[in-house]
Protein backbone atom coordinates (compact mmCIF):
# COMPACT_ATOMS: atom_id res chain seq x y z
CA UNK A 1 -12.48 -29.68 3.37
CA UNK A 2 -9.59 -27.69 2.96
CA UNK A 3 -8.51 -29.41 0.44
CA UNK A 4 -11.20 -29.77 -1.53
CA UNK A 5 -11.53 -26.14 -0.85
CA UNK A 6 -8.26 -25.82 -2.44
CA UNK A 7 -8.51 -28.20 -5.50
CA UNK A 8 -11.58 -26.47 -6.81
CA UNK A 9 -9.89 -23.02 -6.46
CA UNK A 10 -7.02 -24.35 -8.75
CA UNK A 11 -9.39 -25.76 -11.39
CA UNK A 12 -11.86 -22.37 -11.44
CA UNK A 13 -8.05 -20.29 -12.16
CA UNK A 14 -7.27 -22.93 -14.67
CA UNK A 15 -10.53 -22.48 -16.38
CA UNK A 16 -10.63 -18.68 -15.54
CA UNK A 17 -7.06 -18.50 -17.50
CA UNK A 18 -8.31 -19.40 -21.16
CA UNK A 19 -10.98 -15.73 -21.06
CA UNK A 20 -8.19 -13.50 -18.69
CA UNK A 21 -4.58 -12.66 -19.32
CA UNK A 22 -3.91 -11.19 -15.60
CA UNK A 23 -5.04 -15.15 -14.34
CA UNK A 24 -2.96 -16.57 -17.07
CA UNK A 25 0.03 -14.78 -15.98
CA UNK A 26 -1.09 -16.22 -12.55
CA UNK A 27 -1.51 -19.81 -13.38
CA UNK A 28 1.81 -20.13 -15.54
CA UNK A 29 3.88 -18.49 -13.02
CA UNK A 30 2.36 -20.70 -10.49
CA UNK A 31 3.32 -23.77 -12.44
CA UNK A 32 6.87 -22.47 -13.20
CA UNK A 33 7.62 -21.73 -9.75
CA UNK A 34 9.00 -24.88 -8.30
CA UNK A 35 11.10 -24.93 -11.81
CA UNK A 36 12.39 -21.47 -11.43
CA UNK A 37 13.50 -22.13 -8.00
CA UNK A 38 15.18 -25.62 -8.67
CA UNK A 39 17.26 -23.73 -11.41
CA UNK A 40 17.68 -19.96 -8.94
CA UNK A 41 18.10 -21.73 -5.20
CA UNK A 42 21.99 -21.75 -4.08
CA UNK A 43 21.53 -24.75 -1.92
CA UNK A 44 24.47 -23.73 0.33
CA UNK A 45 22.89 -20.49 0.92
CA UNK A 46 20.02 -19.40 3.99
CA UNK A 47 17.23 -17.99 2.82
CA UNK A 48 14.99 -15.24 4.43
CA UNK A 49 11.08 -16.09 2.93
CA UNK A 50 9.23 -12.99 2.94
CA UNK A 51 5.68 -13.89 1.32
CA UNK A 52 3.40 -10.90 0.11
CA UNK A 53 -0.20 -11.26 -1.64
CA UNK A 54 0.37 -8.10 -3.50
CA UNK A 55 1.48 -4.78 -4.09
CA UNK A 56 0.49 -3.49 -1.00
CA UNK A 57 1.59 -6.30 1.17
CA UNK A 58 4.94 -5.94 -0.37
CA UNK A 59 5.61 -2.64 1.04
CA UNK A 60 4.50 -3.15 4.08
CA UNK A 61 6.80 -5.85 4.10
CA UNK A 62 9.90 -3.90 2.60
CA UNK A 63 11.41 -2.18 5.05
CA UNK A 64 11.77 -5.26 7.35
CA UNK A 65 13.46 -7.02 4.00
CA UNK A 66 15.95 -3.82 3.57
CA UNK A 67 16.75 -4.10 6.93
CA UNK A 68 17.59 -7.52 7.50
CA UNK A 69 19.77 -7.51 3.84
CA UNK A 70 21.72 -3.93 5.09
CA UNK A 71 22.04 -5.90 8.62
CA UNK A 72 22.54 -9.74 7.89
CA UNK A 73 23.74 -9.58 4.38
CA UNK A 74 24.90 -13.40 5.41
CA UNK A 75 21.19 -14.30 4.78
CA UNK A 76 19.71 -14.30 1.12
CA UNK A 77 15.95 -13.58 0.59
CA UNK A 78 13.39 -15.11 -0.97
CA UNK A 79 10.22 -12.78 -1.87
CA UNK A 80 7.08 -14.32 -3.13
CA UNK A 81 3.76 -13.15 -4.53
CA UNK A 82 0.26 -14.48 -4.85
CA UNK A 83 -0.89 -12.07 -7.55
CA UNK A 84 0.14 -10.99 -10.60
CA UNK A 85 -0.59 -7.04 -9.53
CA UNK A 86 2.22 -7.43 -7.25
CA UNK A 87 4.69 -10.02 -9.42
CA UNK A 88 4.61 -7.85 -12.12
CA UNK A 89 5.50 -4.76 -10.85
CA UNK A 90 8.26 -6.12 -8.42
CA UNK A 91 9.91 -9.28 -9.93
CA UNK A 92 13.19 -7.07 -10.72
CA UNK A 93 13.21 -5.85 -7.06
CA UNK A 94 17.01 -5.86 -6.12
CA UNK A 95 16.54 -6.62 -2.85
CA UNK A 96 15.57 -10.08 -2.90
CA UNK A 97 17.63 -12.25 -4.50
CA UNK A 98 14.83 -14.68 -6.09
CA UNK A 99 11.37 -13.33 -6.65
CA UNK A 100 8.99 -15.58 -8.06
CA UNK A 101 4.93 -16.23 -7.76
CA UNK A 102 3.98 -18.72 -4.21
CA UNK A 103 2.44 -22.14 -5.45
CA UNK A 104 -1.25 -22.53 -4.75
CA UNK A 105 -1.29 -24.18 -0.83
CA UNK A 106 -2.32 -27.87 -2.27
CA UNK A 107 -0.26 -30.41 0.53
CA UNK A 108 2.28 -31.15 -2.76
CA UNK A 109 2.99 -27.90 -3.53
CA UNK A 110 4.29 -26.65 -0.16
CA UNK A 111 6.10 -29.96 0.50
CA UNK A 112 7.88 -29.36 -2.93
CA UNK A 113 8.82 -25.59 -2.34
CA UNK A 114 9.72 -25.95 1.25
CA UNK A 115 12.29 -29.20 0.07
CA UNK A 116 13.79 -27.13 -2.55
CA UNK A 117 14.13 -23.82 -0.53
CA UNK A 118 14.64 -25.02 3.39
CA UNK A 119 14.41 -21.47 4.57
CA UNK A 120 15.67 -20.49 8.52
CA UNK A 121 12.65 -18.80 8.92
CA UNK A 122 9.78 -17.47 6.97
CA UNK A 123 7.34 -13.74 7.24
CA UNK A 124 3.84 -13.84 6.03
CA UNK A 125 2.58 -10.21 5.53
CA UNK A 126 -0.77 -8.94 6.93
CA UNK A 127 -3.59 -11.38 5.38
CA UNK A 128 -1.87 -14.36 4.72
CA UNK A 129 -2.62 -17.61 6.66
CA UNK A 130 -1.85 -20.70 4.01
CA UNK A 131 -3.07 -24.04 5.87
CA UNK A 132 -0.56 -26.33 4.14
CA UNK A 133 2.82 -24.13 4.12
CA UNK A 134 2.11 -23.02 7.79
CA UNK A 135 1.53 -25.94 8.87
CA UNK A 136 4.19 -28.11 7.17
CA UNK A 137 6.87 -25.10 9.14
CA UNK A 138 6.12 -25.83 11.86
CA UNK A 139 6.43 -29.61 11.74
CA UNK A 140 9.74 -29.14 10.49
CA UNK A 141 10.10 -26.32 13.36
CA UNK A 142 11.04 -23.57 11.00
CA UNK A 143 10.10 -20.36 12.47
CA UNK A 144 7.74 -18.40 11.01
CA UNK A 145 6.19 -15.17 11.31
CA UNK A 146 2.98 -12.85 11.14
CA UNK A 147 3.76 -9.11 10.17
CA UNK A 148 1.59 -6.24 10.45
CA UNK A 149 -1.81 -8.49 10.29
CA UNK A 150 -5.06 -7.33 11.51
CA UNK A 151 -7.85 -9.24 12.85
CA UNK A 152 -11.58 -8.35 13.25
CA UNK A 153 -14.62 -10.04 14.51
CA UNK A 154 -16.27 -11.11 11.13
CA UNK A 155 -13.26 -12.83 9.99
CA UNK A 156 -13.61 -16.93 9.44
CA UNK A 157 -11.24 -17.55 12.71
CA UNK A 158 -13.64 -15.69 15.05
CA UNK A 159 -17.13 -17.39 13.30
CA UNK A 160 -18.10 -20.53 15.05
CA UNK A 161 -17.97 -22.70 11.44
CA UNK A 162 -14.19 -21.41 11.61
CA UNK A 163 -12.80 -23.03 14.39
CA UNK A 164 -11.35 -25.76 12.45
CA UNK A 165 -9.37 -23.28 10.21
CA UNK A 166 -8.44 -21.35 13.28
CA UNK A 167 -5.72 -23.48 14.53
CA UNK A 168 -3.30 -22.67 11.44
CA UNK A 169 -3.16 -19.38 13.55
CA UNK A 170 -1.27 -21.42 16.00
CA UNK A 171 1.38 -22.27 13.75
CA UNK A 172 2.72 -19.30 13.42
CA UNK A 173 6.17 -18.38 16.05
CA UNK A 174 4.16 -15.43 16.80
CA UNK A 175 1.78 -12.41 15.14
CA UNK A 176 2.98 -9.28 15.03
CA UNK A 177 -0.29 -7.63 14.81
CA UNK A 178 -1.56 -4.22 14.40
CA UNK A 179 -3.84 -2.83 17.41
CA UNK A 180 -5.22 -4.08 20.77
CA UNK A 181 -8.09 -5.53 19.79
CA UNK A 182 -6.38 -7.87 17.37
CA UNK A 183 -4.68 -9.29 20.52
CA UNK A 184 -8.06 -9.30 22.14
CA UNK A 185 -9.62 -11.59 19.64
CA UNK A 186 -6.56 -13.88 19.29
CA UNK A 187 -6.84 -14.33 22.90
CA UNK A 188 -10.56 -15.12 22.90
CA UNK A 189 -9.72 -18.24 20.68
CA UNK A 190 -6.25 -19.44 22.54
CA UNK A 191 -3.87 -17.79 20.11
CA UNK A 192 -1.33 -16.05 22.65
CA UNK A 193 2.08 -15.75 20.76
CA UNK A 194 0.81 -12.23 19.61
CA UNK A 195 2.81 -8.75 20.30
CA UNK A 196 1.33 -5.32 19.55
CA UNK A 197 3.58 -3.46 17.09
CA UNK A 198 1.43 -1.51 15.17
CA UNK A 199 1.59 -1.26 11.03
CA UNK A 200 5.02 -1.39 9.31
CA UNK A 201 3.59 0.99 6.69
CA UNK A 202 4.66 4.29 8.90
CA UNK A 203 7.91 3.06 8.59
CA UNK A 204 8.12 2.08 4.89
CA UNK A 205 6.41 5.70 4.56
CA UNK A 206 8.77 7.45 6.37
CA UNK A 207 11.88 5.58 4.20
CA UNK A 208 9.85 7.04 1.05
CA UNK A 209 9.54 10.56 2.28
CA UNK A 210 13.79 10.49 2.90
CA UNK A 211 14.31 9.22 -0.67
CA UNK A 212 12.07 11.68 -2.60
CA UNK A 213 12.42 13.14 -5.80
CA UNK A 214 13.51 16.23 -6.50
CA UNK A 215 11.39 17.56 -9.49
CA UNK A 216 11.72 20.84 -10.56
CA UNK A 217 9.20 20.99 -13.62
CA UNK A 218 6.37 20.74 -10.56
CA UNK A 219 8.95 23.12 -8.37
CA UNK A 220 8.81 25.52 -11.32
CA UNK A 221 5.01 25.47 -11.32
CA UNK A 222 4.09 25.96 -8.04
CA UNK A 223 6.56 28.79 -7.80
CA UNK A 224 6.46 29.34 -4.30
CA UNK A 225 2.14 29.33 -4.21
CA UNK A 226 -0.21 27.89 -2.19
CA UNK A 227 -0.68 24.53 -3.62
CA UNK A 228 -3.55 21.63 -3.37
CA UNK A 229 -2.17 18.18 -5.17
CA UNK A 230 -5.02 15.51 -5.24
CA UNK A 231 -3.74 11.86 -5.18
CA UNK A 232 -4.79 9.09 -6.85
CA UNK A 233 -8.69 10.53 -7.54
CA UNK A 234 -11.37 8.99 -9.76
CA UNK A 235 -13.99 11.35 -11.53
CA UNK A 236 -16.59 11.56 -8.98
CA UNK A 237 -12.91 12.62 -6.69
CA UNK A 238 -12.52 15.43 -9.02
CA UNK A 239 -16.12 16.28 -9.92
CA UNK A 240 -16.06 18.07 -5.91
CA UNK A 241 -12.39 19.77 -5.98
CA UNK A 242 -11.85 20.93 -9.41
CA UNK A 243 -14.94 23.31 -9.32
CA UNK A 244 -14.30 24.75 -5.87
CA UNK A 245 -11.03 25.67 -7.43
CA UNK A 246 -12.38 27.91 -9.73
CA UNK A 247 -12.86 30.12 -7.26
CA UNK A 248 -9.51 30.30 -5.79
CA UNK A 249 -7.14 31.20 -8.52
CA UNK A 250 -4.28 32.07 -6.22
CA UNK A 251 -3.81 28.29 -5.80
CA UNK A 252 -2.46 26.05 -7.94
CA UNK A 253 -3.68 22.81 -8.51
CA UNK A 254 -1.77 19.47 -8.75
CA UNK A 255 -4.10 16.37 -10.06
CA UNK A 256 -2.23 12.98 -9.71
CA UNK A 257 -5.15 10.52 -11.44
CA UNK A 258 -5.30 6.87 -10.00
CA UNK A 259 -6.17 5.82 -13.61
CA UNK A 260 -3.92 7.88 -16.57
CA UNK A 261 -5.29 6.53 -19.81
CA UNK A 262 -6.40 9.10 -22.18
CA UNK A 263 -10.04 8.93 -21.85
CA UNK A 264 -9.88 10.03 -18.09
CA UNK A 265 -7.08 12.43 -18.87
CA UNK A 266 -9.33 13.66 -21.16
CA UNK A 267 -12.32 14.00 -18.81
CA UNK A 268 -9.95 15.91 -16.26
CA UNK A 269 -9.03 18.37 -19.44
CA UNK A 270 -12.51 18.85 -19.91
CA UNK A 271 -13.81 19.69 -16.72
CA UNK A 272 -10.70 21.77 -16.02
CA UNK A 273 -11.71 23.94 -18.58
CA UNK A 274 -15.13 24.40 -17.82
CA UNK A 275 -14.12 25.73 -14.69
CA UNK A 276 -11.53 28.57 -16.06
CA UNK A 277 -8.27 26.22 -15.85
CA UNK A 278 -6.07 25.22 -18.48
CA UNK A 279 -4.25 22.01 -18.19
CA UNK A 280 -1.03 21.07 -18.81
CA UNK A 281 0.44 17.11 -18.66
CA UNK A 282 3.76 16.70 -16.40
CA UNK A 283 5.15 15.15 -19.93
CA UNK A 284 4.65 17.93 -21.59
CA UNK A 285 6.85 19.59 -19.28
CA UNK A 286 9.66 17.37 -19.02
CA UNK A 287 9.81 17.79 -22.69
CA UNK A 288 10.30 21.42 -22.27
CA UNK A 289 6.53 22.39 -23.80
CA UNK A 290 4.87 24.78 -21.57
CA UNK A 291 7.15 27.41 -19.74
CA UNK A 292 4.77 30.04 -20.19
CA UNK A 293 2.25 28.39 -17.65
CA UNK A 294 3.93 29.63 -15.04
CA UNK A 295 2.21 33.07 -14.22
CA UNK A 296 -0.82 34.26 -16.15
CA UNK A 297 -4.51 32.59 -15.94
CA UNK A 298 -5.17 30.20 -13.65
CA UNK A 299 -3.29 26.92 -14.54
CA UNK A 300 -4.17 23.10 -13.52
CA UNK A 301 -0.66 20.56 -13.70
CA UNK A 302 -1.66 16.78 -14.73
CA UNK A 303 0.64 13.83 -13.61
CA UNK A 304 0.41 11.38 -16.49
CA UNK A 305 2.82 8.91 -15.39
CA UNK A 306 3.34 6.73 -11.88
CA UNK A 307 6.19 6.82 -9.62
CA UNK A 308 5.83 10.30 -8.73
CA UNK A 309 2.35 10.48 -6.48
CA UNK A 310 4.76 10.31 -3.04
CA UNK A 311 7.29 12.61 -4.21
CA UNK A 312 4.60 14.70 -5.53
CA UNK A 313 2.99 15.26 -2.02
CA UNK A 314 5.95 17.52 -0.84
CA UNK A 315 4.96 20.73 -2.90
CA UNK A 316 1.45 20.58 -1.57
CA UNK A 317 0.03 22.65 1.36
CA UNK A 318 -3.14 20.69 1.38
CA UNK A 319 -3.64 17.23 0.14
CA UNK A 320 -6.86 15.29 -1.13
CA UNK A 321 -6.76 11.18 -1.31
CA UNK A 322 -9.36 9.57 -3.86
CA UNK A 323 -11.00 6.85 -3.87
CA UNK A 324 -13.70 7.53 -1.04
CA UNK A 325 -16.41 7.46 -3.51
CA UNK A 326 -15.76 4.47 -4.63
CA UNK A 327 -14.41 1.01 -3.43
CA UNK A 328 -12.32 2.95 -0.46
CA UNK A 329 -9.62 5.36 -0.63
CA UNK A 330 -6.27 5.27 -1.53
CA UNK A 331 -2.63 5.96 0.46
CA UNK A 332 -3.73 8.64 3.06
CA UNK A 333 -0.40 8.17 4.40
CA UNK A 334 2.29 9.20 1.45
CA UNK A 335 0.26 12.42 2.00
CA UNK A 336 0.20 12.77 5.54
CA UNK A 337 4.26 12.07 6.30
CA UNK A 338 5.07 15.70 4.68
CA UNK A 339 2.63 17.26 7.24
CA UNK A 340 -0.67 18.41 5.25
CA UNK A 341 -3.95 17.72 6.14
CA UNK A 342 -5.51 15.09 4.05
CA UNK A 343 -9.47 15.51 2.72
CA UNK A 344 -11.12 11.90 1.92
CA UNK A 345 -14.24 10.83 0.84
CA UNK A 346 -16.63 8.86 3.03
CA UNK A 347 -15.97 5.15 2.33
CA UNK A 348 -12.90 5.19 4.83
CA UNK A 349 -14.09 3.15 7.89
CA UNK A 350 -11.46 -0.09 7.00
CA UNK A 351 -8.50 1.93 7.17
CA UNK A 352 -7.37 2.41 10.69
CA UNK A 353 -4.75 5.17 9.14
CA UNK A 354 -7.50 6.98 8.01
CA UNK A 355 -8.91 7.01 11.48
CA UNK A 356 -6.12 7.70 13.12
CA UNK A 357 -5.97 10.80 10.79
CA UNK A 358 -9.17 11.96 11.74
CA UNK A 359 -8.73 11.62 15.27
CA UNK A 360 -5.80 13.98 15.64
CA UNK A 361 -7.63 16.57 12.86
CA UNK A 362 -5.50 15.64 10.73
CA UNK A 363 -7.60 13.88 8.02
CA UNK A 364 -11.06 15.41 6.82
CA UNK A 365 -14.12 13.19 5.78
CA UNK A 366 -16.22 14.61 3.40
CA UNK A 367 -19.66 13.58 2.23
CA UNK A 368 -20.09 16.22 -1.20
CA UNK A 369 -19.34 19.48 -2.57
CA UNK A 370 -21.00 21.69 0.06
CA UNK A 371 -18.56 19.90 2.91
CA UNK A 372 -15.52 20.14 1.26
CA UNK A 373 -15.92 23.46 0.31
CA UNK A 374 -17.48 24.49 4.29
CA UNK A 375 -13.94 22.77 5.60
CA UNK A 376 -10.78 23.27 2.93
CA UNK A 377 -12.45 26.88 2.76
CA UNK A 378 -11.35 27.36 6.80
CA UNK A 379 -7.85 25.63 6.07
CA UNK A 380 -7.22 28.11 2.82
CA UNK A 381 -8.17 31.39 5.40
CA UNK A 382 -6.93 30.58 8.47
CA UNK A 383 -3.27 29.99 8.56
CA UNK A 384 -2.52 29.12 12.36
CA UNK A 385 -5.21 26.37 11.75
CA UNK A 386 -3.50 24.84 8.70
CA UNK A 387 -0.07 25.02 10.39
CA UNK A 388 -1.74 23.30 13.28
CA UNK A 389 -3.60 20.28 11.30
CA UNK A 390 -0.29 20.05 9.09
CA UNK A 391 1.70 19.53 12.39
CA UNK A 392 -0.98 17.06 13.72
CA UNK A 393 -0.23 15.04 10.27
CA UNK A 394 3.29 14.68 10.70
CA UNK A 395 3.30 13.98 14.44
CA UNK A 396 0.53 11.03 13.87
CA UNK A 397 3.25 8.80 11.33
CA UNK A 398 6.24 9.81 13.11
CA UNK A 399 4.44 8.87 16.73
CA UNK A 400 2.99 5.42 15.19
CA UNK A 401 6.09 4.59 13.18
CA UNK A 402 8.95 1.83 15.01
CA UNK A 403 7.10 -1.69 14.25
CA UNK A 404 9.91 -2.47 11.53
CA UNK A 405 12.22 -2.04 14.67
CA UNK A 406 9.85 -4.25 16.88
CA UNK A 407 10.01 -7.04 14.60
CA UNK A 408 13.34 -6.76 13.78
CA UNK A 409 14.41 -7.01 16.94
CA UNK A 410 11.96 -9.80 18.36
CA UNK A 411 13.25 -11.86 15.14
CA UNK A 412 16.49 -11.39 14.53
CA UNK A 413 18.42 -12.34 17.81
């Protein structure tokens, strides 16, 4: 059934690739990756395989990469990708030495990639459980790892049609999972290899926060000032905080959009100024247009360009994470590791982090206008409480950081 399962997949992405340019990217780097590594593979060298879905499996898998390259540099890695959103943003990444897409898991596929790469041992990030490479590992007794995955009840393992697809759990040398409860139901289905180390994104977190940017066109314009810097935020985001800032002219007001094409820079503009802010675009300062926005009326800075968001994070006192309103939010944690509380909308449940934040009062829910403004008004008035939730934020990484370490040591005897 697999199979089957499998095989009908790979035609609907064929098909699919002829209307969409991100699954055309996908199918022709699937198809080229066997070539690519035939032609990139130093077949007197041992490779590291470090497989992420995407973007955001990647860095939860890069610190354990940058650590075993700084510490075994007699190992070379091998990083690949399911999607495109992660290839295409990391296939220069320096530390691997071949980056390429993973063929679709047909029984041919992952015979002819494990032949041509014969790696010592092999790390599948968080969601990734491929029937045909796991399995064909361990037959040729190739250890292999789970890193930072997370299991919950409605998943296919723990569903009694699942059972069948539950054993490729077993193949793995053991899980590296993220809570207790992930052990729990691995142990309710005979999976025991399992070790609590908690989520390797505290760590990759922390490793961001030490090589920050320095950027003194947003030093300049906070000027030493109170300072709220909203992350990655949609409209309905910025619809709540931008007119609650109206009132507070003493603060300025960073807005990092998730999305930075001119129609929703436009929007921002817009509703900026309807609320007695003018706007100014982090280009425009880099370019050396708008010196004069630092004192006078009340002023709004725009970040109209990625890279920035987790650099940005450092000049704020208070912090606000978008996406709540929508399909679920965004990075609470690139926020929280430079100690400021972290406001979210409500469609935060799947995120432990964001849990864990609101447990220690360190990350706010809110639900609309009225609630943000009842709760960031107490943080903006009473300053023992903001230097208390801004300590809770740091403590929470720093305490749950240390599964890179975990790993590193359980794998690399």
């Amino acid at each position: 059934m697999y199979e089957i399962a499998i095989y009908t997949y790979l035609w609907g992405v064929a098909i699919t690739s002829l209307f969409s340019a991100k699954v055309r990217k996908m199918w022709r780097g699937d198809r080229e990756a066997i070539n690519i590594l035939r032609r990139e593979v130093d077949p007197t060298a041992r490779y590291v395989w470090v497989h992420a879905a995407s973007l955001g499996e990647f860095e939860q898998g890069r610190p354990l990469m940058e650590r075993i390259r700084r510490e075994h540099p007699e190992y070379k890695i091998l990083l690949t990708f399911f999607s495109p959103s992660g290839y295409e943003v990391r296939k220069n990444y320096e530390g691997a030495d071949i980056v390429t897409y993973l063929p679709i898991d047909t029984r041919r596929n992952a015979r002819r990639f494990l032949r041509t790469v014969r790696p010592v041992m092999a790390f599948f990030i968080k969601y990734e459980f491929w029937y045909n490479y796991l399995h064909i590992l361990k037959y040729r007794n190739i250890p292999v790892y789970s890193v930072s995955s997370i299991f919950r009840p409605d998943q296919i393992f723990f569903r009694w049609y699942g059972c069948g697809y539950a054993g490729v759990l077993n193949c793995f040398t053991k899980l590296f999972v993220q809570n207790e409860e992930s052990k729990q139901l691995l142990a309710g289905i005979g999976v025991n290899d399992v070790e609590i180390v908690g989520d390797t994104r505290f760590d990759r977190v922390l490793d961001i926060k030490a090589a920050a940017k320095q950027l003194p066109e947003v030093e300049a314009f906070v000027g030493g000032r109170k300072t709220f810097v909203a992350g990655s935020s949609w409209l309905p985001d910025e619809e709540i905080f931008i007119p609650f800032m109206k009132n507070h002219p003493d603060w300025q007001l960073i807005i990092a959009p998730h999305v930075i094409d001119e129609e929703h820079l436009q929007q921002i503009e817009q509703l900026l100024a309807a609320n007695g802010r003018k706007a100014y675009r982090y280009t425009d300062l880099q370019e050396g247009r708008g010196s004069h926005l630092f004192g006078g009326a009340p002023s709004a800075l725009i970040i109209n360009c990625f890279g920035l968001l987790s650099s940005i994070y450092n000049y704020g006192d208070v912090a606000y994470v978008g996406g709540g309103f929508g399909a679920g939010i965004h990075n609470t944690l690139e926020a929280a590791v430079w100690g400021v509380p972290v406001f979210f909308g409500p469609n935060n449940q799947r995120f432990r982090e964001a849990q864990g934040l609101k447990s220690c009062g360190a990350g706010i829910e809110i639900n609309d206008a009225d609630c943000f403004a009842d709760r960031i008004t107490k943080l903006m008035t009473d300053e023992a409480f903001l230097a208390e939730t801004s300590a809770a934020a740091a403590d929470y990484v720093r305490n749950q950081s240390g599964a890179v370490d975990m790993v590193y040591k359980a794998t690399m005897r």
